[in-house]
PDB file of N, CA and C in Angstrom:
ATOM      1  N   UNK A   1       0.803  -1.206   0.000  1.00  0.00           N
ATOM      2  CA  UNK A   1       0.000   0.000   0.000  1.00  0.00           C
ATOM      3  C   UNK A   1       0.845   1.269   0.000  1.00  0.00           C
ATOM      4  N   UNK A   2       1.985   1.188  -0.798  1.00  0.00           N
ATOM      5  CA  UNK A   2       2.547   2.605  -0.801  1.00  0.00           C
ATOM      6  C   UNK A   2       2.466   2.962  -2.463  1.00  0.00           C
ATOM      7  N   UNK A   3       2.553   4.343  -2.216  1.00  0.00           N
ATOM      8  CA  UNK A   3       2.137   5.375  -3.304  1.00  0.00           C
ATOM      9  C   UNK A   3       3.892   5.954  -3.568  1.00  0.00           C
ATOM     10  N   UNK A   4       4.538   5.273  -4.788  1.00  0.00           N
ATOM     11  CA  UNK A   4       6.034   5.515  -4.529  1.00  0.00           C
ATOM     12  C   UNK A   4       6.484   5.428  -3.461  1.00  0.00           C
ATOM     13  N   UNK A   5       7.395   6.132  -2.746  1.00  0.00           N
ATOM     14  CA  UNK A   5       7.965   5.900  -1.548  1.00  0.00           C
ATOM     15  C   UNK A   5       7.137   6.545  -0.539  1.00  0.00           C
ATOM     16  N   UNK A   6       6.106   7.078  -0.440  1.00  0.00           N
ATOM     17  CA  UNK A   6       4.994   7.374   0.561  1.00  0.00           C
ATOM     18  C   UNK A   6       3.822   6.056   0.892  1.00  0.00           C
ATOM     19  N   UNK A   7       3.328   6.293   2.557  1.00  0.00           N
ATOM     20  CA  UNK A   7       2.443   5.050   2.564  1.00  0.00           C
ATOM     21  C   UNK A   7       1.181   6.060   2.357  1.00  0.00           C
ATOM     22  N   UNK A   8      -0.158   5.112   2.247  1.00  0.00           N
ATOM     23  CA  UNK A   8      -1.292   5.467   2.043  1.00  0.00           C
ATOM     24  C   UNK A   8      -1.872   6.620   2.875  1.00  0.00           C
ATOM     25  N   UNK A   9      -1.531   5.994   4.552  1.00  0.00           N
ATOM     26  CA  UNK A   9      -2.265   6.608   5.393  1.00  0.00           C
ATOM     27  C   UNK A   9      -1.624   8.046   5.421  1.00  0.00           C
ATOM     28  N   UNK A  10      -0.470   8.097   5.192  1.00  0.00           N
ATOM     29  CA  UNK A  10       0.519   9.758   4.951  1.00  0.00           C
ATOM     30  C   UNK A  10      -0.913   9.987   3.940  1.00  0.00           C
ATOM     31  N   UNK A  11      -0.457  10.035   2.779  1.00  0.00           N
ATOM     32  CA  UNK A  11      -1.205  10.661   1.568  1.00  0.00           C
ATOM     33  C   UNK A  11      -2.607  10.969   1.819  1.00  0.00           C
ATOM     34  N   UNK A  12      -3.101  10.297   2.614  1.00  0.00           N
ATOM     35  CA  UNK A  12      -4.564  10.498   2.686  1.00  0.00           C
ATOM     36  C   UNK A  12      -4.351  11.229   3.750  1.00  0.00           C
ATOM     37  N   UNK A  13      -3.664  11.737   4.712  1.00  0.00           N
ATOM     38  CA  UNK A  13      -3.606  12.942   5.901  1.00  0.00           C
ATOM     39  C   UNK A  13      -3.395  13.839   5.353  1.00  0.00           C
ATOM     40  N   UNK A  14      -2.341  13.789   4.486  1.00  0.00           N
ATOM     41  CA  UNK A  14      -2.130  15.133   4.010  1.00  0.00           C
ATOM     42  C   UNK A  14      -3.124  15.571   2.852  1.00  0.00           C
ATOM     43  N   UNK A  15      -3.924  14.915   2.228  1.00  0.00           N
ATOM     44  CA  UNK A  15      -4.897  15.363   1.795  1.00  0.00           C
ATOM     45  C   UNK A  15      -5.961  15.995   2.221  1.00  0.00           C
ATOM     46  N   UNK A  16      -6.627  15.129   3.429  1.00  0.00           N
ATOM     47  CA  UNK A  16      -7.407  15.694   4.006  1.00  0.00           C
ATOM     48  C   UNK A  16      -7.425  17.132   4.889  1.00  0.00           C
ATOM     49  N   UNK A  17      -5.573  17.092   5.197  1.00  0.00           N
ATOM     50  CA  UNK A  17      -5.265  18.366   5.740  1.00  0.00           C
ATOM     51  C   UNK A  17      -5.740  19.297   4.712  1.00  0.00           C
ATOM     52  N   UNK A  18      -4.932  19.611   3.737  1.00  0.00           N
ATOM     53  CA  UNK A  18      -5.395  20.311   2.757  1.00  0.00           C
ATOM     54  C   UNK A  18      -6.905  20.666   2.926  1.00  0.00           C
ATOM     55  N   UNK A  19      -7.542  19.755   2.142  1.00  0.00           N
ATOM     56  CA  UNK A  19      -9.079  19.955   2.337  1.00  0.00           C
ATOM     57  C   UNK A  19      -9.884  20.505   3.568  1.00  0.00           C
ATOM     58  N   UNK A  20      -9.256  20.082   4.844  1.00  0.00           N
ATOM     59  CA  UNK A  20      -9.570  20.560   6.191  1.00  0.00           C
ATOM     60  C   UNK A  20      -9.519  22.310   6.136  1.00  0.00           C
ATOM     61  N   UNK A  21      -8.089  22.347   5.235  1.00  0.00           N
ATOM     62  CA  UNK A  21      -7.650  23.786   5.695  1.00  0.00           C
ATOM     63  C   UNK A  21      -8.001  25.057   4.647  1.00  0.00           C
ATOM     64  N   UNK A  22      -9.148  24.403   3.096  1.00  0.00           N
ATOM     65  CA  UNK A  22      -9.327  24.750   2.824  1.00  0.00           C
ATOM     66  C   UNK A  22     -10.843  25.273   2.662  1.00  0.00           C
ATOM     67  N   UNK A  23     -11.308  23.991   3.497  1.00  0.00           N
ATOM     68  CA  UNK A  23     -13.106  24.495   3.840  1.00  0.00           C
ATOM     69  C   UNK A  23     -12.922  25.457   5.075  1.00  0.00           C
ATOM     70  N   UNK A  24     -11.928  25.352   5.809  1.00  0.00           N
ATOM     71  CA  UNK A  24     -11.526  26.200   6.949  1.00  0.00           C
ATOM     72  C   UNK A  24     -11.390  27.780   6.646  1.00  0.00           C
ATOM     73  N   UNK A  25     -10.505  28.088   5.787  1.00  0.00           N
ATOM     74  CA  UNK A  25     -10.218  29.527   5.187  1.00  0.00           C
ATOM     75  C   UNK A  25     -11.448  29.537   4.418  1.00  0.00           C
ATOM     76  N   UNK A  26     -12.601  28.759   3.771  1.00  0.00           N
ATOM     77  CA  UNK A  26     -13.591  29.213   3.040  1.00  0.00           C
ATOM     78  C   UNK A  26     -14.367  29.787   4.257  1.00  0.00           C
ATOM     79  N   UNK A  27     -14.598  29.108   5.445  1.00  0.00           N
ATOM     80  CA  UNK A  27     -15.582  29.832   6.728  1.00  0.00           C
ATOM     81  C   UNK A  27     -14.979  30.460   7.104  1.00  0.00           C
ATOM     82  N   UNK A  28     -14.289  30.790   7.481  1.00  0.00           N
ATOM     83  CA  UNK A  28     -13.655  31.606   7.718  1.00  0.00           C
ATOM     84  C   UNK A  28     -13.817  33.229   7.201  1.00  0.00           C
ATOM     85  N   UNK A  29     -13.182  32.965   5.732  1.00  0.00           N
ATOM     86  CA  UNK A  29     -13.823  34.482   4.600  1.00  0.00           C
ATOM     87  C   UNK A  29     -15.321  34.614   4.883  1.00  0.00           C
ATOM     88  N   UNK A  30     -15.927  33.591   5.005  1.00  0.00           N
ATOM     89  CA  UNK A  30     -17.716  33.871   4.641  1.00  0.00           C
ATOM     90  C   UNK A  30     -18.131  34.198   6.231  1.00  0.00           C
ATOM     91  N   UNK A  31     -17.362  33.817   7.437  1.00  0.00           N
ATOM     92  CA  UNK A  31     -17.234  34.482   8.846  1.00  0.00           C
ATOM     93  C   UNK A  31     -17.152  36.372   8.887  1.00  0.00           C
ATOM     94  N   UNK A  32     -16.260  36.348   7.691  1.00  0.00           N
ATOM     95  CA  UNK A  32     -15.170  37.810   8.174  1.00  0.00           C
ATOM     96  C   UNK A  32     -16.611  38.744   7.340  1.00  0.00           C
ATOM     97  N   UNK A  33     -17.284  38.638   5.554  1.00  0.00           N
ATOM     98  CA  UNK A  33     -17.597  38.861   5.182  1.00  0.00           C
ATOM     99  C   UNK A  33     -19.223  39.420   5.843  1.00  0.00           C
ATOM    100  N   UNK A  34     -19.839  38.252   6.458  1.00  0.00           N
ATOM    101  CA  UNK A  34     -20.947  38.503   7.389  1.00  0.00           C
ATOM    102  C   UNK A  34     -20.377  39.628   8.582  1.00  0.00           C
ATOM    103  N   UNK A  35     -19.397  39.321   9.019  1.00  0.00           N
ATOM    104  CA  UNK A  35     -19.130  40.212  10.258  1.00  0.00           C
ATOM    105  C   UNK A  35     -18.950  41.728   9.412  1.00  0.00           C
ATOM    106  N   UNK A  36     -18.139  42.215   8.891  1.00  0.00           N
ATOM    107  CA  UNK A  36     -17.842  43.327   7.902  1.00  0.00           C
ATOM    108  C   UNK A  36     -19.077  43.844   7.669  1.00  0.00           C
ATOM    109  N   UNK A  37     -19.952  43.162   7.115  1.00  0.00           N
ATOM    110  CA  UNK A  37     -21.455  43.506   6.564  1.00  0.00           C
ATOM    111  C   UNK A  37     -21.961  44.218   7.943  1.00  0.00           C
ATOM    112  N   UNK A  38     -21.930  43.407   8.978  1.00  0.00           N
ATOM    113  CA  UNK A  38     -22.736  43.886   9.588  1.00  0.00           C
ATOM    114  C   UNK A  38     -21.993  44.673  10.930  1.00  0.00           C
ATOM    115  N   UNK A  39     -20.738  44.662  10.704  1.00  0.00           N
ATOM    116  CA  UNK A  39     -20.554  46.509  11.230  1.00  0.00           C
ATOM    117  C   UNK A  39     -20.350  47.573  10.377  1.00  0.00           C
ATOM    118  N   UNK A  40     -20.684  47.571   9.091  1.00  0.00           N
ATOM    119  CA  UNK A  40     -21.541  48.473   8.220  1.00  0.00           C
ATOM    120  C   UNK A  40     -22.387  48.889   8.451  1.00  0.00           C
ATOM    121  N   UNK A  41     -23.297  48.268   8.403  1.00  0.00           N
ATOM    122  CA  UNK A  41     -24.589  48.352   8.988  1.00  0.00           C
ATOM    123  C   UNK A  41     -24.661  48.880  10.410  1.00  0.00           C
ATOM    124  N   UNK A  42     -24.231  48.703  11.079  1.00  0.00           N
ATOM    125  CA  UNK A  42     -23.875  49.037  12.767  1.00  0.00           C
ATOM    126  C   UNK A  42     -23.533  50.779  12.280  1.00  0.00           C
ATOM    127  N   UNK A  43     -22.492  50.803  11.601  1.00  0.00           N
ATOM    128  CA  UNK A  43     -21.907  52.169  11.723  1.00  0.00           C
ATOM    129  C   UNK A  43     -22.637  53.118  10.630  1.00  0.00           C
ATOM    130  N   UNK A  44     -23.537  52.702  10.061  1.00  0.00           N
ATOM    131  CA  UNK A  44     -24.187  53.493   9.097  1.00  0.00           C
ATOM    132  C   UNK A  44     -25.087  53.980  10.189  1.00  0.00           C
ATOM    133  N   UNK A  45     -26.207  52.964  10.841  1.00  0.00           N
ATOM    134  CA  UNK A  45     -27.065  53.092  11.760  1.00  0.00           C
ATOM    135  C   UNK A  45     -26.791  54.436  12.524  1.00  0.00           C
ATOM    136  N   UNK A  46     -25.328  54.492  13.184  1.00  0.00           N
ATOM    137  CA  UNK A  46     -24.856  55.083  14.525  1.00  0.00           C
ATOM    138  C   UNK A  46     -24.526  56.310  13.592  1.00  0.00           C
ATOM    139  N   UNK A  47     -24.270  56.587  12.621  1.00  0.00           N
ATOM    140  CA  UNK A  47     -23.933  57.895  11.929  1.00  0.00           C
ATOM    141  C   UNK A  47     -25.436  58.300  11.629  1.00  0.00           C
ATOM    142  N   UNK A  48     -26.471  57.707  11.123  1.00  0.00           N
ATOM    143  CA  UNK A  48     -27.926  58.000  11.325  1.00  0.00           C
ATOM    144  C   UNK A  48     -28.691  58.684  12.549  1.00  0.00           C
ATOM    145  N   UNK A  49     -27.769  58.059  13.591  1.00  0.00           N
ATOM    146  CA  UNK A  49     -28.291  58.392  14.789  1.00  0.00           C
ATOM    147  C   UNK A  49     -27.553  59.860  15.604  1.00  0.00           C
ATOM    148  N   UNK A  50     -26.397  59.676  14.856  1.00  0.00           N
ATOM    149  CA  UNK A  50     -25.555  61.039  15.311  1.00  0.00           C
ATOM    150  C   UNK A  50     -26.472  62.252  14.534  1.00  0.00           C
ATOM    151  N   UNK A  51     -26.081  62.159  13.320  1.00  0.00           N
ATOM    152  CA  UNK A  51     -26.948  62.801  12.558  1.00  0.00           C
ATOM    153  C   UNK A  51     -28.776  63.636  12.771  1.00  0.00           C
ATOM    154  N   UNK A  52     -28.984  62.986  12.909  1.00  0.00           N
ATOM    155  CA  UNK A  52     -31.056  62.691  13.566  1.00  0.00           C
ATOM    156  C   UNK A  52     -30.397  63.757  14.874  1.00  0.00           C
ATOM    157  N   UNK A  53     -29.352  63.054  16.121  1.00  0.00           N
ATOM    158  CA  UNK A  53     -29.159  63.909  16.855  1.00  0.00           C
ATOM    159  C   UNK A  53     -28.923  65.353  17.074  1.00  0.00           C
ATOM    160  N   UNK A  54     -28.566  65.424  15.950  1.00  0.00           N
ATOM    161  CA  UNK A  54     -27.649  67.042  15.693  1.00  0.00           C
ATOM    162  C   UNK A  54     -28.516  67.908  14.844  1.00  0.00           C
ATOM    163  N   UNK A  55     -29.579  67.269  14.193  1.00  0.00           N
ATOM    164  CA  UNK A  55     -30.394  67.802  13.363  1.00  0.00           C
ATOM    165  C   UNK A  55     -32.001  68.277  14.882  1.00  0.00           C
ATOM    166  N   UNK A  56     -31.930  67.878  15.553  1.00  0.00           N
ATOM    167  CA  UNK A  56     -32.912  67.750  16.318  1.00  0.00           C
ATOM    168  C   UNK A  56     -32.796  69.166  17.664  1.00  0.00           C
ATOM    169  N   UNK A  57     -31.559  68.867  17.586  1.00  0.00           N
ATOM    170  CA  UNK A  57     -30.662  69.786  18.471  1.00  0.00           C
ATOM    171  C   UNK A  57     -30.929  71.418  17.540  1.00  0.00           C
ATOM    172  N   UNK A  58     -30.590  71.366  16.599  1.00  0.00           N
ATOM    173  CA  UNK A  58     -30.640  72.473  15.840  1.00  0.00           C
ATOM    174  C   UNK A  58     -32.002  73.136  16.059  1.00  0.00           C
ATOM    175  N   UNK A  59     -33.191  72.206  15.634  1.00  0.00           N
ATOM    176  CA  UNK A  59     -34.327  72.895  15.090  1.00  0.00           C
ATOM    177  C   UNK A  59     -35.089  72.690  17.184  1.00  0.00           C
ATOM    178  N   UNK A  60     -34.661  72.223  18.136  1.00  0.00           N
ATOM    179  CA  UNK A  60     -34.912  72.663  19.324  1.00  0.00           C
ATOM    180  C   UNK A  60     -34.149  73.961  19.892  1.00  0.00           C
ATOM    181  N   UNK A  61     -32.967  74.098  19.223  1.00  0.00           N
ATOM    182  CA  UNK A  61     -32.401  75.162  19.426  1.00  0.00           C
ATOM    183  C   UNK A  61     -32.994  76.872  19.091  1.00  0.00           C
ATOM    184  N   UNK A  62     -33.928  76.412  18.112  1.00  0.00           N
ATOM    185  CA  UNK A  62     -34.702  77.482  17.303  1.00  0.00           C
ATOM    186  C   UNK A  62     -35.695  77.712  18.021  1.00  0.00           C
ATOM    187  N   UNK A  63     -36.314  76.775  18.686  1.00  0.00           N
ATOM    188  CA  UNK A  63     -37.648  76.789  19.697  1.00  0.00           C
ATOM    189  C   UNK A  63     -37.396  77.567  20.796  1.00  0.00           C
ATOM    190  N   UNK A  64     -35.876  76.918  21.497  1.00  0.00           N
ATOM    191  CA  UNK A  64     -35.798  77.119  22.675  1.00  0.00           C
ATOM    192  C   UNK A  64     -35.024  78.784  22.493  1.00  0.00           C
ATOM    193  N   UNK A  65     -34.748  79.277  21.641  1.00  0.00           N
ATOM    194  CA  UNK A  65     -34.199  80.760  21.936  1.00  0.00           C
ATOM    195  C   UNK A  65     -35.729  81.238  22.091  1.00  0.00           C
ATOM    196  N   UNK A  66     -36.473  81.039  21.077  1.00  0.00           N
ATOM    197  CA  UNK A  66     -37.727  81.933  20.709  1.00  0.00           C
ATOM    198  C   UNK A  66     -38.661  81.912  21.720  1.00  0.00           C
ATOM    199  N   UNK A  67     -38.891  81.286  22.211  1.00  0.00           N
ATOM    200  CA  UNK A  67     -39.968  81.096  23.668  1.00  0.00           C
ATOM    201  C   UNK A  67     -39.912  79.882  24.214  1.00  0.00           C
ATOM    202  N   UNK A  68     -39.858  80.274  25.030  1.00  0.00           N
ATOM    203  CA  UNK A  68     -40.391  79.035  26.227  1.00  0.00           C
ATOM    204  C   UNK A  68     -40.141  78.974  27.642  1.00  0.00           C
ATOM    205  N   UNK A  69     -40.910  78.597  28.390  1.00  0.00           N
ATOM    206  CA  UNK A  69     -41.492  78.926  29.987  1.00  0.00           C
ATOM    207  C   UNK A  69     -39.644  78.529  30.483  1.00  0.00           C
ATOM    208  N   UNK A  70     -38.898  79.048  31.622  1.00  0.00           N
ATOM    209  CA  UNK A  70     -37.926  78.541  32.435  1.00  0.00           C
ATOM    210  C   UNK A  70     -37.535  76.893  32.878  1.00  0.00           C
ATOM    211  N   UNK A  71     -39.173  76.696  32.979  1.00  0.00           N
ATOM    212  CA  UNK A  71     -39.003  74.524  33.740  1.00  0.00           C
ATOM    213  C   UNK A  71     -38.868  74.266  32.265  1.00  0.00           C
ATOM    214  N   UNK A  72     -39.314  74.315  31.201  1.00  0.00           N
ATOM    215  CA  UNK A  72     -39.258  73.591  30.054  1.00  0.00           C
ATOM    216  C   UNK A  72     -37.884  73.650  29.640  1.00  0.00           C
ATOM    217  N   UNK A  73     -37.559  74.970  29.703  1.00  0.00           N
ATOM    218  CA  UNK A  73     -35.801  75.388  29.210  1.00  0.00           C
ATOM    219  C   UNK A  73     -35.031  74.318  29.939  1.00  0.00           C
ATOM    220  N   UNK A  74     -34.757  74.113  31.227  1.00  0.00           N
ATOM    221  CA  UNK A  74     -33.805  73.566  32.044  1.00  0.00           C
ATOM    222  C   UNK A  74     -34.051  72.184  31.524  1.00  0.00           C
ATOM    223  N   UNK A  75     -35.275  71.532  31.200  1.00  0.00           N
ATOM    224  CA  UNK A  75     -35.529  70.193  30.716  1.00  0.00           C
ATOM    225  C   UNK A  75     -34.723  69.849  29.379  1.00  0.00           C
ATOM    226  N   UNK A  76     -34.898  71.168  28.771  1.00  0.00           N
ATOM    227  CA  UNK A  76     -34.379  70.479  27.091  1.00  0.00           C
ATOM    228  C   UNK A  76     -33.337  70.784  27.619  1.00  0.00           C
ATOM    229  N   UNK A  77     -32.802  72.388  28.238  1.00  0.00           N
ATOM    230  CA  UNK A  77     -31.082  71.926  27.949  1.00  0.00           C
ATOM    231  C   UNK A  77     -30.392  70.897  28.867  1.00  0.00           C
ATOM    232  N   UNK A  78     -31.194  70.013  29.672  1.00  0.00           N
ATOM    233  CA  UNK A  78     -30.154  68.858  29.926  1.00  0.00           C
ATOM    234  C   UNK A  78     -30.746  68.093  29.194  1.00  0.00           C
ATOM    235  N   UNK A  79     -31.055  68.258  28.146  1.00  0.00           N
ATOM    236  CA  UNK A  79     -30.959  66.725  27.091  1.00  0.00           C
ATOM    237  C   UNK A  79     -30.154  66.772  26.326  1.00  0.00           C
ATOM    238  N   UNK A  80     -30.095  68.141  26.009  1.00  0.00           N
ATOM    239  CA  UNK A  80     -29.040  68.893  24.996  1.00  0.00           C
ATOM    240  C   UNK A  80     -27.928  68.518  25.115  1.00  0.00           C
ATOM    241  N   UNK A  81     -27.718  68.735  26.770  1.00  0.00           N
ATOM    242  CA  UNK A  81     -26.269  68.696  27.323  1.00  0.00           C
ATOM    243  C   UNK A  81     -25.747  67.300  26.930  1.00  0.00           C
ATOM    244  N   UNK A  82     -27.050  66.809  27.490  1.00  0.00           N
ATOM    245  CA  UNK A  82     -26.680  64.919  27.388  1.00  0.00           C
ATOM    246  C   UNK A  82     -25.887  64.839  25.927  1.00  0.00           C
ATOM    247  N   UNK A  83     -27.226  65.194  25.021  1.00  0.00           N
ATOM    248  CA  UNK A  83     -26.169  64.660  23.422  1.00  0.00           C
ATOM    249  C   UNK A  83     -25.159  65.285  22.826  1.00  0.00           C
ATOM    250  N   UNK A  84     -24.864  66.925  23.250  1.00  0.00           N
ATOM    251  CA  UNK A  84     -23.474  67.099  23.060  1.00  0.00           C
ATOM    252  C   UNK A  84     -22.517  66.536  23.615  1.00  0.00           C
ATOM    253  N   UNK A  85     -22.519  65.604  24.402  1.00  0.00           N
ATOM    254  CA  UNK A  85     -21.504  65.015  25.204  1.00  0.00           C
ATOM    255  C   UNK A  85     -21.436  63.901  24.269  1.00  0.00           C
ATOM    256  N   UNK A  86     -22.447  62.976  24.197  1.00  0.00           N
ATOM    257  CA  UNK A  86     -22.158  61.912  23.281  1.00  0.00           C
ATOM    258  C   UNK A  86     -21.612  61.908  22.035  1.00  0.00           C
ATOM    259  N   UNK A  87     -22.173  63.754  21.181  1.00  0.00           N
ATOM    260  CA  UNK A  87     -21.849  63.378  20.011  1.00  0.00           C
ATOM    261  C   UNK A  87     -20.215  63.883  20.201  1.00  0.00           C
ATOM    262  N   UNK A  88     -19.842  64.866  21.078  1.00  0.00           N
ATOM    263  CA  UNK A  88     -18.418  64.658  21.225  1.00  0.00           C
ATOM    264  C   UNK A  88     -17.529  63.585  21.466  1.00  0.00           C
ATOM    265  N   UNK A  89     -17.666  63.004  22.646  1.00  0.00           N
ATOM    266  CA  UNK A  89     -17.256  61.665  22.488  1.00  0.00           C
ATOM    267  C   UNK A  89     -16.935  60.618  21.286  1.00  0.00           C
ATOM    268  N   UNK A  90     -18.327  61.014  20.316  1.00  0.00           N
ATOM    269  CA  UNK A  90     -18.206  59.753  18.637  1.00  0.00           C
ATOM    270  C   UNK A  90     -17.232  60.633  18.337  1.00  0.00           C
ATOM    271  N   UNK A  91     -17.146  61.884  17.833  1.00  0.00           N
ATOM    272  CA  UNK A  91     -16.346  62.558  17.456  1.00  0.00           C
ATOM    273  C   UNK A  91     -14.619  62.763  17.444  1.00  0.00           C
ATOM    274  N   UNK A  92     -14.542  62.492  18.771  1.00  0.00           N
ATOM    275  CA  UNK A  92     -13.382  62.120  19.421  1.00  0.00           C
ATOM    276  C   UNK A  92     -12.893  60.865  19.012  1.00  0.00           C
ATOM    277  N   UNK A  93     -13.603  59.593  18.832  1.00  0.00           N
ATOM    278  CA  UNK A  93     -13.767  58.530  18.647  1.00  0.00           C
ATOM    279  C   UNK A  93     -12.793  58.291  17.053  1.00  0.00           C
ATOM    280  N   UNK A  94     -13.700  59.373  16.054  1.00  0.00           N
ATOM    281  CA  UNK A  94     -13.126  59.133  15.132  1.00  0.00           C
ATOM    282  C   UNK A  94     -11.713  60.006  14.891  1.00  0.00           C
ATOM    283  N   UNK A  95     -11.666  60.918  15.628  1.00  0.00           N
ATOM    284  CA  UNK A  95     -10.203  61.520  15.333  1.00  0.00           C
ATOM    285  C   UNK A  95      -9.383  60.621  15.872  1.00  0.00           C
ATOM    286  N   UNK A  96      -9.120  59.499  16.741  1.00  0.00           N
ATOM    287  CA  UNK A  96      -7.902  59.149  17.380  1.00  0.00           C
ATOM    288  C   UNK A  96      -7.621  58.066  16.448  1.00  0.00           C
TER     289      UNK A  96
END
């Protein structure tokens, strides 16, 4: 049972290695590809959401110069406060 100067059971390990290591790197790519996809998706979302944030901020900003009672003021601007902090933070995030 040898294959030239190799025995069977060699040849058939190292075959199967091969094959092992090539359905391996195929899940692998189709692992990385799903993951990639979907922190795309993740970071499109979160730029949607920065966005929506800063756009919201603006047109409350327009409200809140033009009128509004003192308790209401102190309410929005700590929400305000809240999301300028966050969107600084993303911000920060992407400069480093």
């Amino acid at each position: 049972y040898k294959i030239g100067d190799k025995i069977v059971h060699k040849v058939t390990a190292d075959a199967l290695i091969v094959l092992g290591i090539k359905r391996v790197k195929e899940s692998i790519s189709e692992d990385f590809d799903s993951v990639q996809h979907e922190a795309l998706e993740f970071a499109s979302t979160k730029a949607d959401e920065l966005i929506s944030s800063f756009d919201k901020e603006r047109v409350k900003r327009n409200v809140f110069q033009y009128g509004m009672h003192e308790e209401i003021k102190e309410s929005k601007a700590k929400t305000s406060f809240k999301r300028a902090i966050e969107f600084c933070n993303e911000i920060m995030k992407l400069l480093e």
